[in-house]
C-alpha atoms as a PDB file:
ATOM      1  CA  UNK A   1      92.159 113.822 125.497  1.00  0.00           C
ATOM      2  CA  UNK A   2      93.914 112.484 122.615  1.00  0.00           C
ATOM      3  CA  UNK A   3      93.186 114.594 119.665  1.00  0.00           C
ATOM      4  CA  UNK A   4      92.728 112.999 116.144  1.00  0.00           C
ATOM      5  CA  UNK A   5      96.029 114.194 115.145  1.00  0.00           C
ATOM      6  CA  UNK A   6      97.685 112.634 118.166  1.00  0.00           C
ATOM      7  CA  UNK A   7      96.212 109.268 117.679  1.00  0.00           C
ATOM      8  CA  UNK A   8      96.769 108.993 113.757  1.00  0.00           C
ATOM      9  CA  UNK A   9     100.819 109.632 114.925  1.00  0.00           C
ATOM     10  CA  UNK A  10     100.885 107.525 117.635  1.00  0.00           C
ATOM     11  CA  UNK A  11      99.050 104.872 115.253  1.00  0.00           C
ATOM     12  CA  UNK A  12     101.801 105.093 112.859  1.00  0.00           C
ATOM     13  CA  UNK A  13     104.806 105.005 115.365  1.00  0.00           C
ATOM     14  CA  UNK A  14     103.220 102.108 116.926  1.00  0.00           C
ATOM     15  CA  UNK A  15     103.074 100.019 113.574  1.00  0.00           C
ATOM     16  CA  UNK A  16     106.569 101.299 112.913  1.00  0.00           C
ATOM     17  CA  UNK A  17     108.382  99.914 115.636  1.00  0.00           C
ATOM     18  CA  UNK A  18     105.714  97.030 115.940  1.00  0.00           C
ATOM     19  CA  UNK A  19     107.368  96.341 112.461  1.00  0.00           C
ATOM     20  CA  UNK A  20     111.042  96.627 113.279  1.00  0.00           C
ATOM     21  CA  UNK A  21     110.951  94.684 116.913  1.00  0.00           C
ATOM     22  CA  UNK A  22     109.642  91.870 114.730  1.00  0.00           C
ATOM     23  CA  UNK A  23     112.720  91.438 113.380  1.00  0.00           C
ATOM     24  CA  UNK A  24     114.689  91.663 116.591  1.00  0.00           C
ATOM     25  CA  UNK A  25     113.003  89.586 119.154  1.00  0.00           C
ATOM     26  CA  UNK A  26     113.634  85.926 119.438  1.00  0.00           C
ATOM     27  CA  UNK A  27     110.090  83.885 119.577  1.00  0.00           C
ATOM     28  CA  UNK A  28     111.695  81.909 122.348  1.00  0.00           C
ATOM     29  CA  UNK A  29     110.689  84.607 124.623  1.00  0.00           C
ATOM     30  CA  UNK A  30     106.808  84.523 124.230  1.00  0.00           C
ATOM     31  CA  UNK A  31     106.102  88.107 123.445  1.00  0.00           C
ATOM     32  CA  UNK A  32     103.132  88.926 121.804  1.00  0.00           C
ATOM     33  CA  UNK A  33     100.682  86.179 119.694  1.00  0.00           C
ATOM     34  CA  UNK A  34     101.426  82.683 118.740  1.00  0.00           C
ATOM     35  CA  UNK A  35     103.072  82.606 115.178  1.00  0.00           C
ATOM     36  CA  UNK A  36     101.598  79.609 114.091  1.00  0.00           C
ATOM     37  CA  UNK A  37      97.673  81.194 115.237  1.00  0.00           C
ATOM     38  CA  UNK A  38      99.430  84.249 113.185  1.00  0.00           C
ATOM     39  CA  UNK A  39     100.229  81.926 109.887  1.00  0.00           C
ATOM     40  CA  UNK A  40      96.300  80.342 110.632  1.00  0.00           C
ATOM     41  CA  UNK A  41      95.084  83.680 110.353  1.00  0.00           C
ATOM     42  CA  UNK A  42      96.892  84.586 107.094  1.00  0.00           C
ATOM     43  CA  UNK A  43      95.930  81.326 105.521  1.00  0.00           C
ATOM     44  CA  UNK A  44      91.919  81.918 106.266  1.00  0.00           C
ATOM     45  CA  UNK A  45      91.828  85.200 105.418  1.00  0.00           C
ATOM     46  CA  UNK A  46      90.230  85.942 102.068  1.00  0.00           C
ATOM     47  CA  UNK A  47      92.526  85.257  99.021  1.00  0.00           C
ATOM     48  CA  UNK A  48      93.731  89.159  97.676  1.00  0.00           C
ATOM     49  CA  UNK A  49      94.554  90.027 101.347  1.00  0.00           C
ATOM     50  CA  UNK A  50      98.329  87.934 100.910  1.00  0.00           C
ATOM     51  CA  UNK A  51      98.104  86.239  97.776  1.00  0.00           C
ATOM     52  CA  UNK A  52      99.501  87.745  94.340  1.00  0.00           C
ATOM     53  CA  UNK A  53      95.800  88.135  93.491  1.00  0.00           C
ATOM     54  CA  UNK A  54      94.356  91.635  94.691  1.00  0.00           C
ATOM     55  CA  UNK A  55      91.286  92.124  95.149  1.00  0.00           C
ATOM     56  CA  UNK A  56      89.247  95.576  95.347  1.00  0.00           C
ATOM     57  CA  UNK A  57      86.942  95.473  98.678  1.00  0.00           C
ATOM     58  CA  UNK A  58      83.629  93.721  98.500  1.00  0.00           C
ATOM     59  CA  UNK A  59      80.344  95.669  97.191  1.00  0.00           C
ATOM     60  CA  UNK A  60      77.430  94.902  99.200  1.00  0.00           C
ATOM     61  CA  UNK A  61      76.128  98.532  98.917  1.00  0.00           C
ATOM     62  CA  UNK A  62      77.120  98.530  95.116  1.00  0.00           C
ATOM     63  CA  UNK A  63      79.748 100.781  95.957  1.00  0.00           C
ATOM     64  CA  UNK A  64      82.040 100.810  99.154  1.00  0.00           C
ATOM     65  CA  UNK A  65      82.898 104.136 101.137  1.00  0.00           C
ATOM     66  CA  UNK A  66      86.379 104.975 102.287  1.00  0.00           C
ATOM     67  CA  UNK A  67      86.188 108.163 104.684  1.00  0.00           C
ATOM     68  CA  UNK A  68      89.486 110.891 104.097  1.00  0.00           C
ATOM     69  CA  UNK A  69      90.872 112.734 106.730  1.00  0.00           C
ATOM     70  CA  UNK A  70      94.366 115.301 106.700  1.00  0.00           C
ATOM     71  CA  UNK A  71      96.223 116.098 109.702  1.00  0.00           C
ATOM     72  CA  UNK A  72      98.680 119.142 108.519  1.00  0.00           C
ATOM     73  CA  UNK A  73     101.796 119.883 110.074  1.00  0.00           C
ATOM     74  CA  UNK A  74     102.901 122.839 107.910  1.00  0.00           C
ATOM     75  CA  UNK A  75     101.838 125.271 104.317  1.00  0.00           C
ATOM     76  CA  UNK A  76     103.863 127.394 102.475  1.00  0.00           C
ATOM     77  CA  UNK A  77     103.291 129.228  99.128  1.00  0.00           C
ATOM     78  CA  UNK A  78     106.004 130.253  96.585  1.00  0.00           C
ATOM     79  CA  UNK A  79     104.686 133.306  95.132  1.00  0.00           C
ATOM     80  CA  UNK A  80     106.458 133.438  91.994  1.00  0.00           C
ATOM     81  CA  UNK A  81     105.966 130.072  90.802  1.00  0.00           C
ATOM     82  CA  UNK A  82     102.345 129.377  92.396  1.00  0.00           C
ATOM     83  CA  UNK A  83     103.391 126.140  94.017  1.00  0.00           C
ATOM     84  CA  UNK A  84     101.474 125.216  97.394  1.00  0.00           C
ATOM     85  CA  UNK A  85     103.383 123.106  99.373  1.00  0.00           C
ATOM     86  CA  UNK A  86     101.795 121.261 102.510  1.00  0.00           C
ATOM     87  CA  UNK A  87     103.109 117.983 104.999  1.00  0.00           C
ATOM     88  CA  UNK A  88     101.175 116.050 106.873  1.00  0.00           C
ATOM     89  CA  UNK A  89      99.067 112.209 107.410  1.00  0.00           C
ATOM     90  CA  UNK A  90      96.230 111.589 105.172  1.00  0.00           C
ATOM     91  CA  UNK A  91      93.458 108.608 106.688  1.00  0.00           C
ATOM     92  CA  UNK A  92      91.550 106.333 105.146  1.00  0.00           C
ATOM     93  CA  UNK A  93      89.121 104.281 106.605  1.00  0.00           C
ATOM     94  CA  UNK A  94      86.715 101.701 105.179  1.00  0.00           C
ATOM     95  CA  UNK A  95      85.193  98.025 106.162  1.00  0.00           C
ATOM     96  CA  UNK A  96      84.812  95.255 104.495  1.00  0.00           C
ATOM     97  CA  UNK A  97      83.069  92.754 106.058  1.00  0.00           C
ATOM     98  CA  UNK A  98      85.487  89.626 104.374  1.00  0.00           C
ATOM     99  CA  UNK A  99      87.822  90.178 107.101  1.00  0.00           C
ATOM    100  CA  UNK A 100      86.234  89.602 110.199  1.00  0.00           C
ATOM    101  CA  UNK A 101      87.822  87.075 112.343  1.00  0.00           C
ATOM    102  CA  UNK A 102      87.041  85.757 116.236  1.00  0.00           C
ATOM    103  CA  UNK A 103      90.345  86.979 118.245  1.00  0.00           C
ATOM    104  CA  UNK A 104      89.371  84.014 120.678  1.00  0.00           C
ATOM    105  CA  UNK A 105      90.447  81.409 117.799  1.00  0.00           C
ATOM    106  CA  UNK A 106      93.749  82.804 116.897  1.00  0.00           C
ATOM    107  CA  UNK A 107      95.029  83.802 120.036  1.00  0.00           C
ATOM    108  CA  UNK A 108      93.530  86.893 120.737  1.00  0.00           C
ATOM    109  CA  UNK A 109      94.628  88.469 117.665  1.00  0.00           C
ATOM    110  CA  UNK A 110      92.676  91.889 117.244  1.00  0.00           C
ATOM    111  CA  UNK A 111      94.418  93.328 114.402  1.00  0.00           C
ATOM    112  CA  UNK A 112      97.451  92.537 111.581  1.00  0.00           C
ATOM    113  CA  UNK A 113      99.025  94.602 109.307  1.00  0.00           C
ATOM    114  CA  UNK A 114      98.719  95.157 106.004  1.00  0.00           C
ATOM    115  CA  UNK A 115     101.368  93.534 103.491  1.00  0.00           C
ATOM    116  CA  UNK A 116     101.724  96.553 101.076  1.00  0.00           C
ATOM    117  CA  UNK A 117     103.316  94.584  98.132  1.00  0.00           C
ATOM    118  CA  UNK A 118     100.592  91.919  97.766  1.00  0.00           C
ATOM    119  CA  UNK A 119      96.870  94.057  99.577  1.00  0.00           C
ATOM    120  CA  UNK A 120      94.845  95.720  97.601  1.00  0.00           C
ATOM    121  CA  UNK A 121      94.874  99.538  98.833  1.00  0.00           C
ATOM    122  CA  UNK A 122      92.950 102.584  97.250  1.00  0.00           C
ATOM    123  CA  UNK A 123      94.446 104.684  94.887  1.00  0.00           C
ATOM    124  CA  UNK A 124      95.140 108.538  95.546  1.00  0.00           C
ATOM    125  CA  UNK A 125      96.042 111.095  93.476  1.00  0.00           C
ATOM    126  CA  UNK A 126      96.098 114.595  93.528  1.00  0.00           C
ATOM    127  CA  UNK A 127      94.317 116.153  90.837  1.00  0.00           C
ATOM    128  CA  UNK A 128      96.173 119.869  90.852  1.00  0.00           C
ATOM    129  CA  UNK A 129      99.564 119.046  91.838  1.00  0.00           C
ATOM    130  CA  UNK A 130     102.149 120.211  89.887  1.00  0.00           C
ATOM    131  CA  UNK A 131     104.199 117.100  91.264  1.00  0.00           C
ATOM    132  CA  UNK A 132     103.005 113.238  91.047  1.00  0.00           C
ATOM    133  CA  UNK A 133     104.447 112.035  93.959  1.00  0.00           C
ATOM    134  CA  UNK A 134     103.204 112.880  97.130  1.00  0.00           C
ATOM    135  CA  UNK A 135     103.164 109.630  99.227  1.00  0.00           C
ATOM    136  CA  UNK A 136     106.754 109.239 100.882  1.00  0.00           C
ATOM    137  CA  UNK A 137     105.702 106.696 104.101  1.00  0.00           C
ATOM    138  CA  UNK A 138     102.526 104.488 104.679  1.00  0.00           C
ATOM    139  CA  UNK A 139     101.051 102.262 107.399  1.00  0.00           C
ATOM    140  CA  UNK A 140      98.199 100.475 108.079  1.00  0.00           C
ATOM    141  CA  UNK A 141      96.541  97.687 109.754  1.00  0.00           C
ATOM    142  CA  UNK A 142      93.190  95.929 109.103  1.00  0.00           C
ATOM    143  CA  UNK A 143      90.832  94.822 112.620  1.00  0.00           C
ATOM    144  CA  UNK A 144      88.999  91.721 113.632  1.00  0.00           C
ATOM    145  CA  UNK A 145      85.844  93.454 113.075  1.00  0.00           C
ATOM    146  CA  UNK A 146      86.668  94.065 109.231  1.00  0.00           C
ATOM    147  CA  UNK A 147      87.917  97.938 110.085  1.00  0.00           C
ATOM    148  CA  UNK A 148      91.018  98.782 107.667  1.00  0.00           C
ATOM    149  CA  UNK A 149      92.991 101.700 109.229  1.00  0.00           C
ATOM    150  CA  UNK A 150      95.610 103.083 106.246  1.00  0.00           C
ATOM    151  CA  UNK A 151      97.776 105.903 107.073  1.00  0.00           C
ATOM    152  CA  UNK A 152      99.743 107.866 104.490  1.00  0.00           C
ATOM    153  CA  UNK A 153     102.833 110.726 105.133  1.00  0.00           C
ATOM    154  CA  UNK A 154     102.219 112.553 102.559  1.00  0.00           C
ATOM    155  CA  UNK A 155     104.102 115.822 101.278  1.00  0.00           C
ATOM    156  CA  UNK A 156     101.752 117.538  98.335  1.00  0.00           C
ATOM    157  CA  UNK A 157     103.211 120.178  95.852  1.00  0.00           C
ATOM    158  CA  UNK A 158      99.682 121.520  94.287  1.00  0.00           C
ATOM    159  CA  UNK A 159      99.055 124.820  91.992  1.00  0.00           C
ATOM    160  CA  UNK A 160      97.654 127.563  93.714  1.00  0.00           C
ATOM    161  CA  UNK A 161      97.118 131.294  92.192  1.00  0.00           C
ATOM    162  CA  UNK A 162      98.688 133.942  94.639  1.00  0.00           C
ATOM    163  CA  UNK A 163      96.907 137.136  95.791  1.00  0.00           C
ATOM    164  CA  UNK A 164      99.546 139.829  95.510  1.00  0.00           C
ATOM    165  CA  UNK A 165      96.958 142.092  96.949  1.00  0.00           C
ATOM    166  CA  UNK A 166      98.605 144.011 100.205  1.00  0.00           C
ATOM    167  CA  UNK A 167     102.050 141.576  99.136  1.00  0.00           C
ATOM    168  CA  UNK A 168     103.037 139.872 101.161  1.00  0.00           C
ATOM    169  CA  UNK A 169     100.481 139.776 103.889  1.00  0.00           C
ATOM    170  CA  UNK A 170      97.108 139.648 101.244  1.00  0.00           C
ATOM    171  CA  UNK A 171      95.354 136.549 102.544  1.00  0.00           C
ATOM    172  CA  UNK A 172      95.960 133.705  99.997  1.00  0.00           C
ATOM    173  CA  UNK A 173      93.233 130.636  98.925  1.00  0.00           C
ATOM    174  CA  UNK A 174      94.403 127.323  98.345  1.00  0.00           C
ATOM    175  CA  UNK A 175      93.345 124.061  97.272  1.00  0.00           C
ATOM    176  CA  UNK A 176      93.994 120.524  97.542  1.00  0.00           C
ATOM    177  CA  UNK A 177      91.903 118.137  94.833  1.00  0.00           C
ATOM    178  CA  UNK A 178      91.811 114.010  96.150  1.00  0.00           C
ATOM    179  CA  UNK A 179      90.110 111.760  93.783  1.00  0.00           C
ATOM    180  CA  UNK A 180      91.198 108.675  91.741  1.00  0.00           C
ATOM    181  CA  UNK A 181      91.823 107.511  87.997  1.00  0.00           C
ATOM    182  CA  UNK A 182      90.857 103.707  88.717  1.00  0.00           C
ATOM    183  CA  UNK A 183      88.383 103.184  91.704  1.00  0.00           C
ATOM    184  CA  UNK A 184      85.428 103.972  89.346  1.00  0.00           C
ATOM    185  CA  UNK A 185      86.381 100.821  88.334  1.00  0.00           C
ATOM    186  CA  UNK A 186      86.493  99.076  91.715  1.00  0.00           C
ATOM    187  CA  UNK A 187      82.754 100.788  93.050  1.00  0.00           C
ATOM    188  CA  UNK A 188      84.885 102.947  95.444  1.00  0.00           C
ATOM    189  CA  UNK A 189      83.917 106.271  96.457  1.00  0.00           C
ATOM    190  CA  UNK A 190      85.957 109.004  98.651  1.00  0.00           C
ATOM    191  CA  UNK A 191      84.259 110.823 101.992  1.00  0.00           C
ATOM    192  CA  UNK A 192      84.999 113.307 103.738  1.00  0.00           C
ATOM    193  CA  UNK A 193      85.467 111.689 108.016  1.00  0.00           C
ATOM    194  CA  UNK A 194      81.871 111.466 109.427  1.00  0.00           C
ATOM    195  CA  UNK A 195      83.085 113.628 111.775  1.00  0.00           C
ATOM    196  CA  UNK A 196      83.674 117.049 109.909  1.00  0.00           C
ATOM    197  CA  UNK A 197      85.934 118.129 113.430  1.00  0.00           C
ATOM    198  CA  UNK A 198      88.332 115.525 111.484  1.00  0.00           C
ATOM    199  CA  UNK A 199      87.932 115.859 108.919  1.00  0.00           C
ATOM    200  CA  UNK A 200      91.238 118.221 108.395  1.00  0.00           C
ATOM    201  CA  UNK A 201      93.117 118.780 111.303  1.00  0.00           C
ATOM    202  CA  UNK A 202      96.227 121.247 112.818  1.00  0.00           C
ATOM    203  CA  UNK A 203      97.167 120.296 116.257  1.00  0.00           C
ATOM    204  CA  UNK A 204     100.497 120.077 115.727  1.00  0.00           C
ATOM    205  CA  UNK A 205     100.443 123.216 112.650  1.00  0.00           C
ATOM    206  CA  UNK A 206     103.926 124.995 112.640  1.00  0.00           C
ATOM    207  CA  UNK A 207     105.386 127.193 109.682  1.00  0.00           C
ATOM    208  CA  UNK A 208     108.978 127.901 110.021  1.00  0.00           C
ATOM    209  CA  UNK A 209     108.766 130.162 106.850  1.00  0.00           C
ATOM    210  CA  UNK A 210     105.950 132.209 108.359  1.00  0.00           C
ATOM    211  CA  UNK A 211     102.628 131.088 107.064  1.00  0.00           C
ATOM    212  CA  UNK A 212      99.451 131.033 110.031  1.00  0.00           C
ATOM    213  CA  UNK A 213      96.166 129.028 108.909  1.00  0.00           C
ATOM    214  CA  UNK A 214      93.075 131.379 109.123  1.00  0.00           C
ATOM    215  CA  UNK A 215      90.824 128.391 108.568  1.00  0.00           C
ATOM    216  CA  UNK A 216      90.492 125.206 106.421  1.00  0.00           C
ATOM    217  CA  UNK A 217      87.337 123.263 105.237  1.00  0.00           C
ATOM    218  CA  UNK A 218      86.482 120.364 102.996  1.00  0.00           C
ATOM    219  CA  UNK A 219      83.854 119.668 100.719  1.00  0.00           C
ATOM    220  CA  UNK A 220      83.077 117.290  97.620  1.00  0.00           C
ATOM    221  CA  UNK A 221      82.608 117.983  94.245  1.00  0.00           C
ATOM    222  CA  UNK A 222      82.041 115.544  90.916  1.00  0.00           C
ATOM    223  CA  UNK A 223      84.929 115.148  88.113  1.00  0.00           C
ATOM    224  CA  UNK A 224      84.284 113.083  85.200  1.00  0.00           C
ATOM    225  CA  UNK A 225      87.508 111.045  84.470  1.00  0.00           C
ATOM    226  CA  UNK A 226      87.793 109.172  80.462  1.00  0.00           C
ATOM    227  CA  UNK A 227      86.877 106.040  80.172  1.00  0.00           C
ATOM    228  CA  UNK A 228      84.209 106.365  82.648  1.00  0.00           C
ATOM    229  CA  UNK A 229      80.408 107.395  81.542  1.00  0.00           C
ATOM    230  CA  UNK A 230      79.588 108.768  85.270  1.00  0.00           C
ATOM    231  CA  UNK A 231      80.978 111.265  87.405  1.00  0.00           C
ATOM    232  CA  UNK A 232      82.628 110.520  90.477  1.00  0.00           C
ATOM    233  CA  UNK A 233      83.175 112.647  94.229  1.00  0.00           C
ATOM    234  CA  UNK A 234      86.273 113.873  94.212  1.00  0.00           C
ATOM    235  CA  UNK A 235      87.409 115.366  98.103  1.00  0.00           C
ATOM    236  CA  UNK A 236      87.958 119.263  98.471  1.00  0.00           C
ATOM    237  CA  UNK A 237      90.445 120.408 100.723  1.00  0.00           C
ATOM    238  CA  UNK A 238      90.111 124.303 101.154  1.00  0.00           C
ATOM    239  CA  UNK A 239      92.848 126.100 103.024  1.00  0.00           C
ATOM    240  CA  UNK A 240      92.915 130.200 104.048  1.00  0.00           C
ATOM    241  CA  UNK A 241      96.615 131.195 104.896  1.00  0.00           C
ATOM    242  CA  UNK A 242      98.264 134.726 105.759  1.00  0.00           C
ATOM    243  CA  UNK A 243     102.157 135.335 106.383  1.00  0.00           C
ATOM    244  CA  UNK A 244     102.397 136.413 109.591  1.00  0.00           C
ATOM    245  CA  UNK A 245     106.033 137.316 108.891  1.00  0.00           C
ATOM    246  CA  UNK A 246     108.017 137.710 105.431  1.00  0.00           C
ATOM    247  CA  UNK A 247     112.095 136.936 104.991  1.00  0.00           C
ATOM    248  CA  UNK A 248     113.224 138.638 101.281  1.00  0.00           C
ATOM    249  CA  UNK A 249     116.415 136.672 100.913  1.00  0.00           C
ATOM    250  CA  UNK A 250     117.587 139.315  97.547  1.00  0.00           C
ATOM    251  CA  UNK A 251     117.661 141.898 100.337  1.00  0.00           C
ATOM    252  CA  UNK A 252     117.915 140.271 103.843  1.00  0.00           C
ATOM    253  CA  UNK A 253     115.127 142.355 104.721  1.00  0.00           C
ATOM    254  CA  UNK A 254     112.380 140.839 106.774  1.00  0.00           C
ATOM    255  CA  UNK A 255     108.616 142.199 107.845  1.00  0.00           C
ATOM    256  CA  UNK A 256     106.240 141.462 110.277  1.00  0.00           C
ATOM    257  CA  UNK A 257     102.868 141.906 109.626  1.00  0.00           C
ATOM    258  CA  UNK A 258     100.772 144.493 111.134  1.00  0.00           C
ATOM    259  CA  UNK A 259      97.649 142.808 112.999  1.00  0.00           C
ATOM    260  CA  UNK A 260      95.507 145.680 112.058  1.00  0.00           C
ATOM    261  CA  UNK A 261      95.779 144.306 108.456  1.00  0.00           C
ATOM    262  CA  UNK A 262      94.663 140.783 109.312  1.00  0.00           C
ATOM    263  CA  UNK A 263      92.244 139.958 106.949  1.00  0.00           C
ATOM    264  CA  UNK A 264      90.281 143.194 106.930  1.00  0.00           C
ATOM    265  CA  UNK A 265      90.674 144.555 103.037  1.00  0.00           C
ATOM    266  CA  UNK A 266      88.122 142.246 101.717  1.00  0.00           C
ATOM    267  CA  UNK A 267      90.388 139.776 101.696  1.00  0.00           C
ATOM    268  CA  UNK A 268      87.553 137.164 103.692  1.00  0.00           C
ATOM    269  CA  UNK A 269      85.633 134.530 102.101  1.00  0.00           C
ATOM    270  CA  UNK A 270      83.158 132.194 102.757  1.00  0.00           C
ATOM    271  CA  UNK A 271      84.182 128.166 101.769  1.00  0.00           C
END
């Protein structure tokens, strides 16, 4: 079975090279759908979707939901200057109802994707990072049935306070803070995925400089940002990480960790 991690890569490569063979293959051959049904679609989409006009998504419920999910590839903590560093795909999901379309009438078109320059997109930020930009890559695609699918490669640089209890090998608590200056504005509020399994996932977890996950979590809490009279959810990422190995690079020297000392010295705690 195709875990969540899987599928949110092999979304992304498939837009990718969806993207570039675009470019490359003549229409004279017939692949794919019709470009003029394509253009018909564009044109009776709602105006914000590829116009210069964006517009935030529509707010039937007063405010619309876009669930978060993290698949992470690899952690690592620099003890002396408290930086946690993390890579992986962040999802977001949400529907809007605007964009539904019968595939039937444009040549069984089921999905498009999304023009980055001109749609409207949510805005993520990172509220304890110790450096702005995180978002290097992004894809995503929005369905008949209204579904918007927007994947982000994403390489976070957040402050976390080291444990220099048993150093190196003390088990270390860090944090990851999503939320947003301007969707307050918009009536958009972040999730955590329905599904808490996805919520944050590690299929595919490797640390080359030694770092094993003990466990992860996510949970919401309220910020109140200026400008703005009420609170809104930010999404908690909570990570748990031990060295399982340590390279000193002064010295050359390098430990391995005793597995009797895995998180025994008080060192657990409950997220």
């Amino acid at each position: 079975m195709m875990t969540h991690h899987s599928r949110t890569r092999f979304l992304f490569t498939l837009l990718s090279w969806a993207s570039m063979a675009s470019w490359f293959i003549p229409a004279s051959q017939g692949v794919g759908p019709s470009i003029k049904a394509k253009v018909r679609l564009l044109r009776d989409l709602p105006l914000g979707l590829y116009e210069s006009e964006n517009l935030p998504p529509a707010r039937k419920r007063d405010r619309t939901l876009i669930e978060m999910s993290l698949s992470i590839r690899s952690v690592d903590l620099d003890f002396a200057s408290g930086t946690f560093k993390t890579d992986g795909w962040m999802s977001l999901q949400w529907s809007d109802p605007r964009y539904q379309w019968d595939p039937s009438q444009y040549d069984d078109i089921e999905s498009i994707p999304l023009p980055f320059s001109k749609a409207w997109a949510p805005e993520v930020i990172l509220h304890n990072s110790v450096e702005e930009r995180f978002v290097y890559r992004q894809v995503g695609l929005v369905k008949h049935n209204g579904d918007f699918d927007y994947i982000i490669s994403i390489h976070t640089k957040s402050a976390c306070e080291p444990n220099f209890t048993d150093f190196p090998f003390g088990v270390q608590f860090c944090q990851l803070k999503f939320g947003s200056w301007i969707n307050e504005q918009y009536k958009v509020e972040y999730r955590i995925a329905e599904n808490r399994s996805m919520a944050i996932a590690w299929d595919d977890f490797s640390s080359p400089t030694g770092w094993g996950l003990l466990t992860t979590n996510a949970h919401l809490e309220s910020r109140l940002y200026p400008l703005f009279q009420e609170p809104s959810p930010i999404v908690v990422y909570d990570f748990a990480i031990q060295k399982d190995f340590h390279f000193d690079s002064s010295t050359g020297n390098m430990w391995q960790r005793n597995d009797t000392t895995r998180a025994q010295r008080g060192d657990q705690r409950e997220f």
